[in-house]
Protein backbone atom coordinates (compact mmCIF):
# COMPACT_ATOMS: atom_id res chain seq x y z
CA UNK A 1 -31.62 -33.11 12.67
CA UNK A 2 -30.76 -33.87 9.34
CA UNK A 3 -28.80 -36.76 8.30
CA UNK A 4 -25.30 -36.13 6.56
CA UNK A 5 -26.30 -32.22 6.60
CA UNK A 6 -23.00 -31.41 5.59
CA UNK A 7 -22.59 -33.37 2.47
CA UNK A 8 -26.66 -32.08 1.77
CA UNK A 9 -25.46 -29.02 1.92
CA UNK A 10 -22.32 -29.06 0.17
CA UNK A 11 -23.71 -30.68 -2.48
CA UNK A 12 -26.76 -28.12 -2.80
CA UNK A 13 -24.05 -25.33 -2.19
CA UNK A 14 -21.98 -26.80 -5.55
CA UNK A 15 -25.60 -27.04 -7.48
CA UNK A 16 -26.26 -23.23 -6.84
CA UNK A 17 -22.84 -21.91 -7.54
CA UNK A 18 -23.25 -23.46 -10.76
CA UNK A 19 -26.23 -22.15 -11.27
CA UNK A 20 -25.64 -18.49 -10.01
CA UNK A 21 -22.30 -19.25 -12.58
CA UNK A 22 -20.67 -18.18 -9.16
CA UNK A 23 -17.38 -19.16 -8.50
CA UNK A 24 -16.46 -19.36 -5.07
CA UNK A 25 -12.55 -20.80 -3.95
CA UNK A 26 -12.30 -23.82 -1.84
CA UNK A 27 -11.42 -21.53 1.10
CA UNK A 28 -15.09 -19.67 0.60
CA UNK A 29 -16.62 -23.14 0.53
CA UNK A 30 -14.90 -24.72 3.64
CA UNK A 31 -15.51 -21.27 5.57
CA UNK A 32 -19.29 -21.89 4.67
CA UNK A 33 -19.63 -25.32 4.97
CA UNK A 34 -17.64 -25.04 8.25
CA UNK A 35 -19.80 -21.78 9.42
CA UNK A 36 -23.44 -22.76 8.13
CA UNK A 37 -22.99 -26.93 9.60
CA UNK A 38 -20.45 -26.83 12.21
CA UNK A 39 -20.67 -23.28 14.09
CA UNK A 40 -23.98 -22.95 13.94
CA UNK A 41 -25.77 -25.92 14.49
CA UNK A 42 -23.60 -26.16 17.89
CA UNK A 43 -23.43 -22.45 18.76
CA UNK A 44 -26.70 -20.73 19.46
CA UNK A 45 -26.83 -16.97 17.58
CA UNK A 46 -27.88 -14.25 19.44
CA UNK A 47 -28.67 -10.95 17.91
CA UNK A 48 -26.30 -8.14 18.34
CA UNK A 49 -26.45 -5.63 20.40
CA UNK A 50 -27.79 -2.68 18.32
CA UNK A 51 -25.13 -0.35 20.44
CA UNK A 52 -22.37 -1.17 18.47
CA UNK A 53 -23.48 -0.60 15.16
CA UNK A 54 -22.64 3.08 14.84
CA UNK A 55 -19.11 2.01 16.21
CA UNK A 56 -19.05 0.15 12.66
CA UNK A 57 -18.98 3.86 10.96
CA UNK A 58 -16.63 5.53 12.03
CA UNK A 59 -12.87 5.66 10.17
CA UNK A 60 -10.12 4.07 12.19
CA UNK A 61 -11.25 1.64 14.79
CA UNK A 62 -9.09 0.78 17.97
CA UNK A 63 -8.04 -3.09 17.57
CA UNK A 64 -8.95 -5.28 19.89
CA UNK A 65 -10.17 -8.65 20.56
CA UNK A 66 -13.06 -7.71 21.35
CA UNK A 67 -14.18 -5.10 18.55
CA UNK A 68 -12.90 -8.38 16.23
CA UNK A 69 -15.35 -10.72 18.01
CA UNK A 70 -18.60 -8.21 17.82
CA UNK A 71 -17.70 -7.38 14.04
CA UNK A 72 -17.49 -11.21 13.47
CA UNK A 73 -20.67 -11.48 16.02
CA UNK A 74 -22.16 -9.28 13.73
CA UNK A 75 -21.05 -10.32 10.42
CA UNK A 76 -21.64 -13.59 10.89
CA UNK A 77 -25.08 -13.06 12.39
CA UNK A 78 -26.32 -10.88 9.45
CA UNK A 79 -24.63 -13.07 7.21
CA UNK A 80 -26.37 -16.23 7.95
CA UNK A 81 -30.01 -14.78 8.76
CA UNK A 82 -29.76 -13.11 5.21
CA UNK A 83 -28.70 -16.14 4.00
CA UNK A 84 -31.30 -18.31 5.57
CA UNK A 85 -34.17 -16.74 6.83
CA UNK A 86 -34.07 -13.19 4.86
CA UNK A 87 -37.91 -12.27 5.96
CA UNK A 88 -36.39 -12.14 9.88
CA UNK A 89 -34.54 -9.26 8.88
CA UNK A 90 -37.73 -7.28 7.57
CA UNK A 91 -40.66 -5.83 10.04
CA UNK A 92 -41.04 -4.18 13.40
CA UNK A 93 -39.75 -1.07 11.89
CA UNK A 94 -36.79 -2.48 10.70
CA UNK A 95 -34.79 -1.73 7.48
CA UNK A 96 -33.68 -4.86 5.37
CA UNK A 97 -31.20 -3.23 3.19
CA UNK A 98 -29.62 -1.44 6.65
CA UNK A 99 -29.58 -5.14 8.34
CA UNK A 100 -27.62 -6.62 5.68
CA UNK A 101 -25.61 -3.48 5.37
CA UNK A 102 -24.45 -4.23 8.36
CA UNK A 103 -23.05 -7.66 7.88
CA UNK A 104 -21.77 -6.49 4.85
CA UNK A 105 -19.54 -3.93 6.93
CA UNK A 106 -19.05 -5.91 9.66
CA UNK A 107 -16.79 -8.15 7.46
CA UNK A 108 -15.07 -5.31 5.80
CA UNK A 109 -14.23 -3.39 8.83
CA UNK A 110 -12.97 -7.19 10.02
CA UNK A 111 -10.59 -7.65 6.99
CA UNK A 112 -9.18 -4.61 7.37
CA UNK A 113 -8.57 -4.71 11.16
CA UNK A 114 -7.05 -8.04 10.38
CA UNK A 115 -4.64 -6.22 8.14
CA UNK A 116 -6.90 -7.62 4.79
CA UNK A 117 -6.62 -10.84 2.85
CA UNK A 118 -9.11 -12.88 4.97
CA UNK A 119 -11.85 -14.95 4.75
CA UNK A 120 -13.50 -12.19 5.79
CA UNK A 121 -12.47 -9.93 3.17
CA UNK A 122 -13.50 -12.37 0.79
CA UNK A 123 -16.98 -12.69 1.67
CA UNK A 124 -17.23 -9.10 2.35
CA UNK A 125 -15.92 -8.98 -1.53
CA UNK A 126 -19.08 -10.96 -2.74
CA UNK A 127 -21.26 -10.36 0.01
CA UNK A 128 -24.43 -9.92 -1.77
CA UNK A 129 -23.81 -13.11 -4.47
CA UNK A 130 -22.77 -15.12 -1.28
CA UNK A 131 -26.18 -14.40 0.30
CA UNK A 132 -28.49 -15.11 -2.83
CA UNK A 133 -26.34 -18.51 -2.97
CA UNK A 134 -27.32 -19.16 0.60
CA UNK A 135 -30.77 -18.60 -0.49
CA UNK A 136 -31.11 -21.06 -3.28
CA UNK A 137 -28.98 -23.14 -1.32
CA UNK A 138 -31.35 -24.19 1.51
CA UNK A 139 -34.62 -24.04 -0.81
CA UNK A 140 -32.72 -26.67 -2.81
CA UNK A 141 -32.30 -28.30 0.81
CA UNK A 142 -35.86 -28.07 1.51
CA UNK A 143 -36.80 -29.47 -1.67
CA UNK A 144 -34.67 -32.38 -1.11
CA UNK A 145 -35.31 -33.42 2.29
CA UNK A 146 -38.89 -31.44 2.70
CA UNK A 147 -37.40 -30.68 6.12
CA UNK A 148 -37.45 -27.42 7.47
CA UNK A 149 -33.92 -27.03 8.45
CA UNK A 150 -34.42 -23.84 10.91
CA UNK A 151 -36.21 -25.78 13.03
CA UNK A 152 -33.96 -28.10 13.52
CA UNK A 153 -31.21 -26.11 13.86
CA UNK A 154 -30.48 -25.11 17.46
CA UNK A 155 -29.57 -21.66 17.38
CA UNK A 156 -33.10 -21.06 15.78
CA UNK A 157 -34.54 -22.37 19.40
């Protein structure tokens, strides 16, 4: 594991916002220092369940606990493998720009079962920017440290 990964990461995360001349608000920042540090390096990920994902389409959705945890299953799981390991979300058939679509929608659908102004609105908001900061986030991270962080994250194992 990597030491102080949090501050590494925060401080990478501050380096490519300025560079991306992306400005995220503190909330954005705790959510992902919070989410990419705390939630998952003590909560393995699962893929969803492909299933649900036409549910995701349709116009009014039924609110309920559980249709908020699989869209934030499912945000949150797109979210952070397009943010930190993009090429898992390419081969074996598969579609990148329908896999991130999905996060992408997962969040929005969230928001607005949440009655909107959420985190997850946000990030649904500047999904896309979000993800590319991810990106340059953890390659500044492995420059850094050299250390390849998915393998020393647990929900990678």
């Amino acid at each position: 594991m990597i030491e102080n990964f949090e501050e590494t990461f925060s401080s990478a995360l501050d380096i490519s916002s300025k560079s991306q001349h992306l400005r995220i608000s503190d909330e954005v920042k705790a959510y992902l220092i919070k989410f990419c540090c705390n939630d998952m390096l003590y909560s393995p990920m699962k893929r969803p369940d492909k299933i649900i994902s036409p549910f995701l389409f349709k116009g009014d959705l039924p609110r309920s606990e559980r249709l908020i945890n699989l869209l934030k299953e499912t945000g949150d799981f797109y979210f952070f493998t397009a943010g930190w390991a993009p090429e898992s979300l390419c081969g074996k058939g598969e579609d990148f720009e329908y896999n991130l679509s999905l996060g992408l929608l997962s969040y929005t659908r969230l928001d607005h079962s949440l009655s909107g102004g959420t985190i997850y609105g946000h990030l649904a908001k500047n999904y896309n920017e979000l993800i590319i900061l991810l990106n340059e986030t953890y390659e500044l991270i492995m420059i850094k440290r050299g250390t390849p962080i998915l393998l020393s994250l647990q929900c990678w194992n």
